[in-house]
N, C-alpha and C. Protein backbone atom coordinates (compact mmCIF):
# COMPACT_ATOMS: atom_id res chain seq x y z
N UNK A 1 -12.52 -0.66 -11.63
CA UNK A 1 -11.59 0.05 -10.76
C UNK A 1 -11.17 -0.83 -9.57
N UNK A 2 -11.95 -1.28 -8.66
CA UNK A 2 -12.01 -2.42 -7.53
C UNK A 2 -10.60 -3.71 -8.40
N UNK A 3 -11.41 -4.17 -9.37
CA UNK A 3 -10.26 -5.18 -10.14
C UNK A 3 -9.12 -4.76 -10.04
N UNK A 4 -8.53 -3.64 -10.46
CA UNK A 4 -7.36 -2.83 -11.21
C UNK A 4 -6.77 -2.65 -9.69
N UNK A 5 -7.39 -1.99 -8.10
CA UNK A 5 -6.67 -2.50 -7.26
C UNK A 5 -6.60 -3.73 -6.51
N UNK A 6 -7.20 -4.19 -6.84
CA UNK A 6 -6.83 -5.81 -6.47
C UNK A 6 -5.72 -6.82 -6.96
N UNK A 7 -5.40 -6.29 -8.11
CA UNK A 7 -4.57 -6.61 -9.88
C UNK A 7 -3.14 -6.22 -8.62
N UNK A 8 -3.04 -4.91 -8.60
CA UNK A 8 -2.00 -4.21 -8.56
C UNK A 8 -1.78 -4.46 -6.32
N UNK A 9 -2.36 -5.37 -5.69
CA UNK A 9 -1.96 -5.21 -4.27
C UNK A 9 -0.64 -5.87 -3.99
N UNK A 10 -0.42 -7.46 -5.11
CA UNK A 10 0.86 -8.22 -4.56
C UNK A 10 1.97 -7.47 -4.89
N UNK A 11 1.92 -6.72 -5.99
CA UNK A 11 3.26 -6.11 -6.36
C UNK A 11 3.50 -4.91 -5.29
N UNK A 12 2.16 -4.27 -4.28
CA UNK A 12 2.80 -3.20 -3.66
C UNK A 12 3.09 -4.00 -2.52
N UNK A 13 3.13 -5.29 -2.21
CA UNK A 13 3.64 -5.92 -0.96
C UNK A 13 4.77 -6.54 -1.20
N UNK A 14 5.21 -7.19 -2.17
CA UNK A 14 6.43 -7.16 -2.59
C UNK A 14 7.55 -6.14 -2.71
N UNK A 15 7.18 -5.05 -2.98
CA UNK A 15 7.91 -3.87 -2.87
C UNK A 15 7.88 -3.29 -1.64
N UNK A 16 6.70 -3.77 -0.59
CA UNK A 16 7.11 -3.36 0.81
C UNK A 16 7.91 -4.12 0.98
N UNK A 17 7.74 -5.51 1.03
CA UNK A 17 8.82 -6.46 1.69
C UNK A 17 9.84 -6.15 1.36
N UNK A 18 10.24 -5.62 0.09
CA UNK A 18 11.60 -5.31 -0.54
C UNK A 18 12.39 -4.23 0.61
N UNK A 19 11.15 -3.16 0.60
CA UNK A 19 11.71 -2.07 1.55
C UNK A 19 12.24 -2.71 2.59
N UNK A 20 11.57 -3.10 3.53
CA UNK A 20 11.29 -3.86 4.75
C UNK A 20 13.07 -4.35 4.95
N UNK A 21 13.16 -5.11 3.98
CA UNK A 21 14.60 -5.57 3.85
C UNK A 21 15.58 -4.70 4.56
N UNK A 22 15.38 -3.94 3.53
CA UNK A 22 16.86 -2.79 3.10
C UNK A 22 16.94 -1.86 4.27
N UNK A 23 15.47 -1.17 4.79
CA UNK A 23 15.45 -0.16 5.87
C UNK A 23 15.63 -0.74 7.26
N UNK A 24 15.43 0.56 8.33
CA UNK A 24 15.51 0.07 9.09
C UNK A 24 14.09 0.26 9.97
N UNK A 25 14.19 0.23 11.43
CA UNK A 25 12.94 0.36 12.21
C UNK A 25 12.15 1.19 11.77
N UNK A 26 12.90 2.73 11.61
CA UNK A 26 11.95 3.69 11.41
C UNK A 26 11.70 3.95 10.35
N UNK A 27 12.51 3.49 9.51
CA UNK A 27 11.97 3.69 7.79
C UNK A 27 10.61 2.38 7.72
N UNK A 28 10.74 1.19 8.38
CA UNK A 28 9.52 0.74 8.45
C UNK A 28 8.44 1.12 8.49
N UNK A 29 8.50 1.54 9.62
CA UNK A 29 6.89 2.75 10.58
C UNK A 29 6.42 3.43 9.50
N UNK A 30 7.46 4.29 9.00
CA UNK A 30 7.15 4.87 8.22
C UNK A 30 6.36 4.85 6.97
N UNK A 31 7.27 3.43 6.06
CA UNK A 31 6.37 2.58 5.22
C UNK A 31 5.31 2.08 5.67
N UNK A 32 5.34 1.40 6.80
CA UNK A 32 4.02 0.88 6.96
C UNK A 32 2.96 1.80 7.16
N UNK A 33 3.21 3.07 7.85
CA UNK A 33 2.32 4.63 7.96
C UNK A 33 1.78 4.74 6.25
N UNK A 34 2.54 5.03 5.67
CA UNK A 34 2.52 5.09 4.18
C UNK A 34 1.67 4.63 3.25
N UNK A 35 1.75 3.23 3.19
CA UNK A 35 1.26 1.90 2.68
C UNK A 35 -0.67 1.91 3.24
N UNK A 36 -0.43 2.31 4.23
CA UNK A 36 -2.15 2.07 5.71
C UNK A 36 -3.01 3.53 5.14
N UNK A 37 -2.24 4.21 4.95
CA UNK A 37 -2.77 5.96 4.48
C UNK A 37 -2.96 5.50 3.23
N UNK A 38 -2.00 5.25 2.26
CA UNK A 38 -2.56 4.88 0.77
C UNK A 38 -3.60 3.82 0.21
N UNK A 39 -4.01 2.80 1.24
CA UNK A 39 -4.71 1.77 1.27
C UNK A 39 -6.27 2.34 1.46
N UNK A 40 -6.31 3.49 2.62
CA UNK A 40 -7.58 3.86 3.07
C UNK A 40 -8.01 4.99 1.89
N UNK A 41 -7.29 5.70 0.95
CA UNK A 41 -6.95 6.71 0.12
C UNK A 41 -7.57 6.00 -1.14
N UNK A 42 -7.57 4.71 -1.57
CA UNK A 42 -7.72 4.29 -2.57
C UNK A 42 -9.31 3.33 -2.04
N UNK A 43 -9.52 3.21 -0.38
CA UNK A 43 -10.84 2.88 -0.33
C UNK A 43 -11.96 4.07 -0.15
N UNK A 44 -11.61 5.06 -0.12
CA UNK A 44 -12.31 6.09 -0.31
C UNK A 44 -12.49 6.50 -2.27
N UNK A 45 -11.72 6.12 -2.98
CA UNK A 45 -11.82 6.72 -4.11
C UNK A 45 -12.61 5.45 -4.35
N UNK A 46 -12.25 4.18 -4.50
CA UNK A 46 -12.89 3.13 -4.98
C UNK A 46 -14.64 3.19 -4.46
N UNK A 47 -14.98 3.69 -2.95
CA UNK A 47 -16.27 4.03 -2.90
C UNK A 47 -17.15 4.92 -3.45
N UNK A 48 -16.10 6.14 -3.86
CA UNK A 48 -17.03 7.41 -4.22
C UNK A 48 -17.21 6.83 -5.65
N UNK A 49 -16.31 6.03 -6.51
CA UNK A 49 -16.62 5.33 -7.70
C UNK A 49 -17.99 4.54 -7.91
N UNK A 50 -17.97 3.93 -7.04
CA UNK A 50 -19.29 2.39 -7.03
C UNK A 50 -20.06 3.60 -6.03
């Protein structure tokens, strides 16, 4: 599980950067709010796993 998000982190930073592009300030915040919540979301599942 740990592998599988590690596998899958460059493609969700690429697709931020993508965002990053296109939006603006607050669609940033937002993503980056987003991205920081889903990061801690998937270190809580990856712990209750191991």
């Amino acid at each position: 599980q740990a592998t599988a998000h590690i596998k899958d982190e460059p493609s969700e930073a690429r697709a931020g950067a993508r965002l990053r592009k296109m939006g603006s300030p607050v669609t940033d915040d937002r993503c980056a709010s987003l991205v920081a919540e889903a990061g801690s979301y998937f270190d809580r599942v990856i712990s209750a796993l191991g």
